[in-house]
PDB file of N, CA and C in Angstrom:
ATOM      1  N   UNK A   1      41.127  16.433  73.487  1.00  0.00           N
ATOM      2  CA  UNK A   1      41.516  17.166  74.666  1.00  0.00           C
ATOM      3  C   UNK A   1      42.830  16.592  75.189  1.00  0.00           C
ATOM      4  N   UNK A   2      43.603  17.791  75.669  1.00  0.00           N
ATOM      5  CA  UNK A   2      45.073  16.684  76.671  1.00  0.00           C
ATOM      6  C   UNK A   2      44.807  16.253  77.596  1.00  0.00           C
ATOM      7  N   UNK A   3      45.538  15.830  77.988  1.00  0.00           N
ATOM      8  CA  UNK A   3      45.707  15.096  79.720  1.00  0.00           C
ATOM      9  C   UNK A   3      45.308  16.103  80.245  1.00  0.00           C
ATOM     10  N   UNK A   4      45.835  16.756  80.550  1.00  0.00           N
ATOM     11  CA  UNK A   4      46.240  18.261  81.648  1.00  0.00           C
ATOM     12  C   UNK A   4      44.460  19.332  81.690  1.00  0.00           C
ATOM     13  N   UNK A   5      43.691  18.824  80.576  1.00  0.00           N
ATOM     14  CA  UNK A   5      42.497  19.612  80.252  1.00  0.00           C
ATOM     15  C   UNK A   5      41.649  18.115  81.260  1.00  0.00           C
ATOM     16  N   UNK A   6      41.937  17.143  81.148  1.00  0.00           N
ATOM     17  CA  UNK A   6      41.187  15.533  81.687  1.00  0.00           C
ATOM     18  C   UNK A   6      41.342  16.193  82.743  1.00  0.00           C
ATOM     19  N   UNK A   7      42.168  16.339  83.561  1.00  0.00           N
ATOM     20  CA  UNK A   7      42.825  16.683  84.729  1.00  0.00           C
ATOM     21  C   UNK A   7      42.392  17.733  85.576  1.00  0.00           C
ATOM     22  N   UNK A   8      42.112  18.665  84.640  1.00  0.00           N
ATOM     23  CA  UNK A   8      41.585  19.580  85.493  1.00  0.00           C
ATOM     24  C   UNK A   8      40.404  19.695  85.109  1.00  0.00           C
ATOM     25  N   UNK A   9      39.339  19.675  84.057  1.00  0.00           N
ATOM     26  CA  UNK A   9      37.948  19.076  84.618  1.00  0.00           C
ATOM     27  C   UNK A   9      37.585  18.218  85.325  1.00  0.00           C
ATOM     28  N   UNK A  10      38.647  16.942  84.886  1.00  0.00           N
ATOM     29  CA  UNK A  10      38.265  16.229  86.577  1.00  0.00           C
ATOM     30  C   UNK A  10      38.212  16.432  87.876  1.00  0.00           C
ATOM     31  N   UNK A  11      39.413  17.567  87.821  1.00  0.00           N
ATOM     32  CA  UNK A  11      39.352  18.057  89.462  1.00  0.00           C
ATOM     33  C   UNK A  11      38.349  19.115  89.438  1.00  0.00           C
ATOM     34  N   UNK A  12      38.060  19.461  88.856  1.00  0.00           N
ATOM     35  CA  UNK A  12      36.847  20.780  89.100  1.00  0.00           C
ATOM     36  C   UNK A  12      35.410  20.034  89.579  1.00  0.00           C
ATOM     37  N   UNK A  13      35.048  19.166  88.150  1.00  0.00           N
ATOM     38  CA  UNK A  13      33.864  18.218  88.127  1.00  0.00           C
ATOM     39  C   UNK A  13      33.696  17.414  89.917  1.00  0.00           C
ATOM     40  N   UNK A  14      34.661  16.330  89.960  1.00  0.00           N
ATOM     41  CA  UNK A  14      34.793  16.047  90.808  1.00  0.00           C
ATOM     42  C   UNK A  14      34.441  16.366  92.354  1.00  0.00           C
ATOM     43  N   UNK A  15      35.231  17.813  92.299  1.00  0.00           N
ATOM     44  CA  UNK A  15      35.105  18.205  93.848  1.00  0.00           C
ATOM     45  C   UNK A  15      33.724  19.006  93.983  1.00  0.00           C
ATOM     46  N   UNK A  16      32.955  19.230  92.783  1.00  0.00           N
ATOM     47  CA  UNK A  16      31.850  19.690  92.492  1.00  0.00           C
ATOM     48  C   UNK A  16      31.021  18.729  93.560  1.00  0.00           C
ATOM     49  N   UNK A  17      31.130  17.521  92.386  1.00  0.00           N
ATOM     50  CA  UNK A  17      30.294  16.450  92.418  1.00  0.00           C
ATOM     51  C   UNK A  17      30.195  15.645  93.708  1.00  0.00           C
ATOM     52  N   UNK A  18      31.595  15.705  93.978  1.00  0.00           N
ATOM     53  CA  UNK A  18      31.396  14.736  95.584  1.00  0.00           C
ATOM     54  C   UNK A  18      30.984  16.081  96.963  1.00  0.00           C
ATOM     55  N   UNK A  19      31.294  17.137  96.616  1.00  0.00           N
ATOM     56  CA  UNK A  19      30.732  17.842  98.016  1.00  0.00           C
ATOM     57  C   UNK A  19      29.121  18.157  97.668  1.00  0.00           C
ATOM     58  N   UNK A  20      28.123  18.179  96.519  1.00  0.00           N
ATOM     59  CA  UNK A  20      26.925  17.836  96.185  1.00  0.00           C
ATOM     60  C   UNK A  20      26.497  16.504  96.642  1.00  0.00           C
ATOM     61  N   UNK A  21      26.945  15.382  96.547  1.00  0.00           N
ATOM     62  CA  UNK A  21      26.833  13.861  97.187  1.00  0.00           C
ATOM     63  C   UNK A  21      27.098  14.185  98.510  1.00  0.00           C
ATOM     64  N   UNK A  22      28.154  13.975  98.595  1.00  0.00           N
ATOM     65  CA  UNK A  22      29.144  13.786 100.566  1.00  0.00           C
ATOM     66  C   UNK A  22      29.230  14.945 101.311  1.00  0.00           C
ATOM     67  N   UNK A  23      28.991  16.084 100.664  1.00  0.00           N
ATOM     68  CA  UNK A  23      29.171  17.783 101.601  1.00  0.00           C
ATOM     69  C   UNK A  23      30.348  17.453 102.103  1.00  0.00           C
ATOM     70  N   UNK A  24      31.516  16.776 101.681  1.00  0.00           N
ATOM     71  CA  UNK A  24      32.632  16.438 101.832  1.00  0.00           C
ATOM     72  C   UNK A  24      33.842  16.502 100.518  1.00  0.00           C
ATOM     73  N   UNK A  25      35.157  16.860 100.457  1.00  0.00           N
ATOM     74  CA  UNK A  25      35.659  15.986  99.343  1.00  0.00           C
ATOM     75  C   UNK A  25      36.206  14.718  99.762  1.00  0.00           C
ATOM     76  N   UNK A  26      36.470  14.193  98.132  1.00  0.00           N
ATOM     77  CA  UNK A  26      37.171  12.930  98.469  1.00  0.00           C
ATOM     78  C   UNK A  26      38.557  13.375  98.849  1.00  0.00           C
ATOM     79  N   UNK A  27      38.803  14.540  98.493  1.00  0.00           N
ATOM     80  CA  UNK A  27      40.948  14.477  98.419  1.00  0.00           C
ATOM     81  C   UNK A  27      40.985  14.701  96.913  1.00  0.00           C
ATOM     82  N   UNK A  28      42.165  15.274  96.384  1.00  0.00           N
ATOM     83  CA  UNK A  28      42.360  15.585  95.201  1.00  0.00           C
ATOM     84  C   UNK A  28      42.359  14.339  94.267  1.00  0.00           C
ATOM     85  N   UNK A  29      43.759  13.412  94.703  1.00  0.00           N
ATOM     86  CA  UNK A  29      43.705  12.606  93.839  1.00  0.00           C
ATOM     87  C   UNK A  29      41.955  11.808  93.419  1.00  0.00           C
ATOM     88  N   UNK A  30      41.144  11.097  94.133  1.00  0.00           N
ATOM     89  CA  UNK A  30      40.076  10.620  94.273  1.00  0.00           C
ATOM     90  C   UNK A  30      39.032  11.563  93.269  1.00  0.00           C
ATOM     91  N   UNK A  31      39.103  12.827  93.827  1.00  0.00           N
ATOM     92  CA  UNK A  31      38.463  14.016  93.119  1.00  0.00           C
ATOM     93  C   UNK A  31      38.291  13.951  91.393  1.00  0.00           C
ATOM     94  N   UNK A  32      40.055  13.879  91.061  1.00  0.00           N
ATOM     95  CA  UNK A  32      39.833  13.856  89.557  1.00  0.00           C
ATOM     96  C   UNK A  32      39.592  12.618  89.211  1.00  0.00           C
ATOM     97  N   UNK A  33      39.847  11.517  90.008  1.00  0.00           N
ATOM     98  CA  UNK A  33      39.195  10.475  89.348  1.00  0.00           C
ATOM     99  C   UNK A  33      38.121  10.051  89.193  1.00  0.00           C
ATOM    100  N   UNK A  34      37.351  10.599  90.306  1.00  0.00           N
ATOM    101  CA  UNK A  34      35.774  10.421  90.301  1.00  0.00           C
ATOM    102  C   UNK A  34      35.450  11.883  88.953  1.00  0.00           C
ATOM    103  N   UNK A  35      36.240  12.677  88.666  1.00  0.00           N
ATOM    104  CA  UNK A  35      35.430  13.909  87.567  1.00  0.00           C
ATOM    105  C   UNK A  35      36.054  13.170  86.313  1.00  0.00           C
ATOM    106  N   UNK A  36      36.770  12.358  85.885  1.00  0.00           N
ATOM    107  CA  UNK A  36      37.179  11.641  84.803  1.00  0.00           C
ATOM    108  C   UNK A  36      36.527  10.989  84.580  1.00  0.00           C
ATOM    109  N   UNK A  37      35.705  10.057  85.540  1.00  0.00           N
ATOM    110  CA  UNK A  37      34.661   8.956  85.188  1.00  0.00           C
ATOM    111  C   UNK A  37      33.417   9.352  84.969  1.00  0.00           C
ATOM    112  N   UNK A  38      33.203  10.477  85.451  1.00  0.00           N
ATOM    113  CA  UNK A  38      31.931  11.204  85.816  1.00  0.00           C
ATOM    114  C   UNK A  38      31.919  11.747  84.278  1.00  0.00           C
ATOM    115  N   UNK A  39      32.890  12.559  83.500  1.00  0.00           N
ATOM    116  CA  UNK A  39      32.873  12.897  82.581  1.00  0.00           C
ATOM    117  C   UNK A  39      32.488  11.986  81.277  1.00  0.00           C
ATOM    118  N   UNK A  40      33.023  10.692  81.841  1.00  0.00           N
ATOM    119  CA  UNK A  40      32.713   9.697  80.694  1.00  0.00           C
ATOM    120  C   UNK A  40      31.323   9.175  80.546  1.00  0.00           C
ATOM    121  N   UNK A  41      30.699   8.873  81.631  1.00  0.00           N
ATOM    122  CA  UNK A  41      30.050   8.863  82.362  1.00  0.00           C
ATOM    123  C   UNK A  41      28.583   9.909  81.505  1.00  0.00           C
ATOM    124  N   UNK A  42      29.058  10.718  81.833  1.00  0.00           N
ATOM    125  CA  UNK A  42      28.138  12.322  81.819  1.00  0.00           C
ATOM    126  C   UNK A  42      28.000  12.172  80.392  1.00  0.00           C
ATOM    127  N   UNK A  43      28.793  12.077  79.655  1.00  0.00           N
ATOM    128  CA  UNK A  43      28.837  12.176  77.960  1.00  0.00           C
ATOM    129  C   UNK A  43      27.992  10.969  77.219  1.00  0.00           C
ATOM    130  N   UNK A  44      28.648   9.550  78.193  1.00  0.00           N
ATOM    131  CA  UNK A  44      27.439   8.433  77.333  1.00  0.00           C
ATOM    132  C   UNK A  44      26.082   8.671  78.039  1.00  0.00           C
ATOM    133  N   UNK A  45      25.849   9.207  79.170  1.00  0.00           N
ATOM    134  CA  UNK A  45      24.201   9.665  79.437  1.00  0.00           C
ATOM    135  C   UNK A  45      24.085  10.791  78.558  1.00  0.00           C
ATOM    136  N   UNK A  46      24.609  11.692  78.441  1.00  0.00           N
ATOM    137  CA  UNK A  46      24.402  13.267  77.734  1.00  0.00           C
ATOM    138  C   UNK A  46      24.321  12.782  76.148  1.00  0.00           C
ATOM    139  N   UNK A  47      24.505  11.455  75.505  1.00  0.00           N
ATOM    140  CA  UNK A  47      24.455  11.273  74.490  1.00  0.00           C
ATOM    141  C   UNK A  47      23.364  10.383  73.779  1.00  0.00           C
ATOM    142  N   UNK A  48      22.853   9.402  75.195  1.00  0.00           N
ATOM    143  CA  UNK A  48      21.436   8.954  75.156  1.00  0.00           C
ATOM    144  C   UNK A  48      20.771   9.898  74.414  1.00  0.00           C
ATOM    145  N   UNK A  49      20.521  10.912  75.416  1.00  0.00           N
ATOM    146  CA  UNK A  49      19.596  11.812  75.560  1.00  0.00           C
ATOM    147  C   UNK A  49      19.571  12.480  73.740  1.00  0.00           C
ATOM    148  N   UNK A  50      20.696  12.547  73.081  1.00  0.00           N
ATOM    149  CA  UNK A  50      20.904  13.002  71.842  1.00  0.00           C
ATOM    150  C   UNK A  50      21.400  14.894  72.429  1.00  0.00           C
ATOM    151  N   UNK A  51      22.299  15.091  73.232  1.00  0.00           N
ATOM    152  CA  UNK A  51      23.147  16.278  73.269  1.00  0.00           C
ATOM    153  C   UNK A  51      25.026  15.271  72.978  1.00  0.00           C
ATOM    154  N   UNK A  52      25.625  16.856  73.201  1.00  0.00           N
ATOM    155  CA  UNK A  52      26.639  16.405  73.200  1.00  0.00           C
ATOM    156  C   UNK A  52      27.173  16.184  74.147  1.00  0.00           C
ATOM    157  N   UNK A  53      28.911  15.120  74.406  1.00  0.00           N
ATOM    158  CA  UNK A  53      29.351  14.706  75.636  1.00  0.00           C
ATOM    159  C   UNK A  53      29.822  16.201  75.646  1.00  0.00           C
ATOM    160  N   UNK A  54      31.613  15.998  76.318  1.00  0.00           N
ATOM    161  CA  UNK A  54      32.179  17.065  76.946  1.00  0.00           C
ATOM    162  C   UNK A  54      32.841  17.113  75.694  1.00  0.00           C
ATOM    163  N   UNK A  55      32.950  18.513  75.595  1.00  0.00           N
ATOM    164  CA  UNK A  55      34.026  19.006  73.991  1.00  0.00           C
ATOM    165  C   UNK A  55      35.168  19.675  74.545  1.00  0.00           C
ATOM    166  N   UNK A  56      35.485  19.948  75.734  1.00  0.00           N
ATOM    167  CA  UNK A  56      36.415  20.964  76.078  1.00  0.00           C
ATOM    168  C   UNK A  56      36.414  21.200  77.623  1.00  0.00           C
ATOM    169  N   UNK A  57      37.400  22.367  78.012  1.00  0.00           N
ATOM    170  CA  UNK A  57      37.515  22.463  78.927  1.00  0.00           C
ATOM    171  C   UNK A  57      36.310  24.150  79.034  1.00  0.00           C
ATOM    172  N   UNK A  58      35.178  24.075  79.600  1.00  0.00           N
ATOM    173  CA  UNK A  58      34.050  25.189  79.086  1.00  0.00           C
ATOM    174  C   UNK A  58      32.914  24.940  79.827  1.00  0.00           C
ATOM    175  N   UNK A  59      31.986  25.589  80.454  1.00  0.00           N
ATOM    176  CA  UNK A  59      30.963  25.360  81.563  1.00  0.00           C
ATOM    177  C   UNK A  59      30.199  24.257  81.146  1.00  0.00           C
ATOM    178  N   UNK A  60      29.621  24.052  79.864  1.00  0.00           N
ATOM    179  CA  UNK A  60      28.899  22.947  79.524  1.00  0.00           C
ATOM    180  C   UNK A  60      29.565  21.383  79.402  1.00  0.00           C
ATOM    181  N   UNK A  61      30.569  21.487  79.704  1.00  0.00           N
ATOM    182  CA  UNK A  61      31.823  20.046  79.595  1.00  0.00           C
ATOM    183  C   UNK A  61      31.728  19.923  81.385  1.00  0.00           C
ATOM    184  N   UNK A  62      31.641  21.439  82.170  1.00  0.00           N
ATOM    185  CA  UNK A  62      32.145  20.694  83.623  1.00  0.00           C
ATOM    186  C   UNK A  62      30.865  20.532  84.124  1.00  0.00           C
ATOM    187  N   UNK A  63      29.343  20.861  83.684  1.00  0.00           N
ATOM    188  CA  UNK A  63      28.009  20.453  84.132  1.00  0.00           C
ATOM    189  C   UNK A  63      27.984  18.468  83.463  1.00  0.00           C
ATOM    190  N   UNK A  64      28.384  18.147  82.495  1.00  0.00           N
ATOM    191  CA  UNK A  64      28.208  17.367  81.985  1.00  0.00           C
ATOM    192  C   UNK A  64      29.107  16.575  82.332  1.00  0.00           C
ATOM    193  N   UNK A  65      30.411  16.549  83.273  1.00  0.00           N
ATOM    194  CA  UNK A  65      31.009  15.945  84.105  1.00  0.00           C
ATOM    195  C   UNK A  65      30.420  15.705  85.367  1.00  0.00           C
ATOM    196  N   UNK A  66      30.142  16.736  85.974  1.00  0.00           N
ATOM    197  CA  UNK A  66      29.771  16.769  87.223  1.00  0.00           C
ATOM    198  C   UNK A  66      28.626  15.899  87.477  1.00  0.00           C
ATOM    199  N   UNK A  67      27.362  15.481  86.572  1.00  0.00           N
ATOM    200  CA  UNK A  67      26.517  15.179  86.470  1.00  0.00           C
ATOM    201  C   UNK A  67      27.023  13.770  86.297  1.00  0.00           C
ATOM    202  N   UNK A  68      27.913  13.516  85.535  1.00  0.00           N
ATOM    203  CA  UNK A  68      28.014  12.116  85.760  1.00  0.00           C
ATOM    204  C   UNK A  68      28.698  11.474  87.170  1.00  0.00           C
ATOM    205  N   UNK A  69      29.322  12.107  87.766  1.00  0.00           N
ATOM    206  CA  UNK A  69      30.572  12.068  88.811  1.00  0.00           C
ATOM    207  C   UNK A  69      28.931  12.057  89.961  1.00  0.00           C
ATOM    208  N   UNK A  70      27.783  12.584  89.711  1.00  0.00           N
ATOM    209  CA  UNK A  70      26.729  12.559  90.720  1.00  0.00           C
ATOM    210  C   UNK A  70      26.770  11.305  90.645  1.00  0.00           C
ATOM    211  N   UNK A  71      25.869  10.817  89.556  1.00  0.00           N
ATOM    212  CA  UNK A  71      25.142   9.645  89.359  1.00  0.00           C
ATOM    213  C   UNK A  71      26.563   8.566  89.586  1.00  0.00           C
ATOM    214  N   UNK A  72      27.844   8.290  89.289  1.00  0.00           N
ATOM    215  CA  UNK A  72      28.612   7.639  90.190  1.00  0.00           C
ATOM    216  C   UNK A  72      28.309   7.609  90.817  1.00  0.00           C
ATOM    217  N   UNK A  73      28.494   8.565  91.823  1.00  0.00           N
ATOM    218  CA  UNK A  73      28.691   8.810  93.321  1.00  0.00           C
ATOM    219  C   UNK A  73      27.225   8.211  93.901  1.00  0.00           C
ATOM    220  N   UNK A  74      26.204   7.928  93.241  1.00  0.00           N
ATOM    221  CA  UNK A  74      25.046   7.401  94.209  1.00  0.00           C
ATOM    222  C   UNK A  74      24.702   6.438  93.901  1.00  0.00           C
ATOM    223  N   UNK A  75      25.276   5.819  92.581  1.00  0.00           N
ATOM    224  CA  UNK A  75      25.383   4.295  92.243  1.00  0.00           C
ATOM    225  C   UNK A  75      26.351   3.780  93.640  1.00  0.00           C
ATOM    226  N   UNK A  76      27.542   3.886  93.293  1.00  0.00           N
ATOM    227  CA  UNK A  76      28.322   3.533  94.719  1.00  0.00           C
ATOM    228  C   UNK A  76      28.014   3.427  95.506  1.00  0.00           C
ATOM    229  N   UNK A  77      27.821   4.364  95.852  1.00  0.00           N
ATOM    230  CA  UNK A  77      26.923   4.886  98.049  1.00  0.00           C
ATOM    231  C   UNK A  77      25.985   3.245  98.027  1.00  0.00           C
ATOM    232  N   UNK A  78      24.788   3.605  96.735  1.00  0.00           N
ATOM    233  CA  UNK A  78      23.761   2.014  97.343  1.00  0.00           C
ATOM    234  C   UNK A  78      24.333   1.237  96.806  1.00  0.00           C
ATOM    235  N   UNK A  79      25.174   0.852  96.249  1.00  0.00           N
ATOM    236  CA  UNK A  79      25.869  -0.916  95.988  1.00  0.00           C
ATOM    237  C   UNK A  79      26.641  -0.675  97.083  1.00  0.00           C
ATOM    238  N   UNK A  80      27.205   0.208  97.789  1.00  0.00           N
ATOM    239  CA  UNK A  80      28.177   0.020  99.167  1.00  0.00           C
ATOM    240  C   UNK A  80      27.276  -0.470  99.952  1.00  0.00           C
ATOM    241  N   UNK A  81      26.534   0.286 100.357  1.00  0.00           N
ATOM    242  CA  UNK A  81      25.363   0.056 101.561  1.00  0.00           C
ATOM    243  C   UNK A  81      24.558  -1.539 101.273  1.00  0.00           C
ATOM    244  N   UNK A  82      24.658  -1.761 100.374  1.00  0.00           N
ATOM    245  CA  UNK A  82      23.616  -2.934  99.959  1.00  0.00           C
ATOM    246  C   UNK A  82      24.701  -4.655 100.176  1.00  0.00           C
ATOM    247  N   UNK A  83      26.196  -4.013  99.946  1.00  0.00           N
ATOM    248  CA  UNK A  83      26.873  -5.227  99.900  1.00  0.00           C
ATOM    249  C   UNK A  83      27.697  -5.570 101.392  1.00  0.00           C
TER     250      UNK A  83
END
């Protein structure tokens, strides 16, 4: 995938993912970075499981982002709250 495909599933994933967590966004920049990690994220859980990570820019790549960009997002929240 290019940059520019990272980029904008991240921002899609992302602003998905944090207004599902926060009913807020983070802001763009924050956005794709939380759907970049989320994506990486999403793919080594989505690969446990024995599916595939993200192949593209395509509904099953931005569920499988978004899903990871969750589980970020609520790892964070309780190691914030906890430290």
């Amino acid at each position: 995938m290019s940059l520019f495909v990272w980029i904008l599933l991240g921002l899609v994933a992302g602003f998905i993912g944090s207004h599902l967590v926060n009913h807020r966004g983070e802001g763009v920049v924050l956005d794709v970075l939380l759907g970049v990690v989320g994506a990486i994220i999403g793919g080594w859980i989505f690969h446990l499981f024995g599916h595939i990570g993200v192949t593209g820019l395509n509904l099953y790549s931005i569920v499988v982002a978004t899903a990871g960009a969750i589980v970020f997002l609520i790892l964070y929240h309780t190691i914030r709250r906890h430290a």
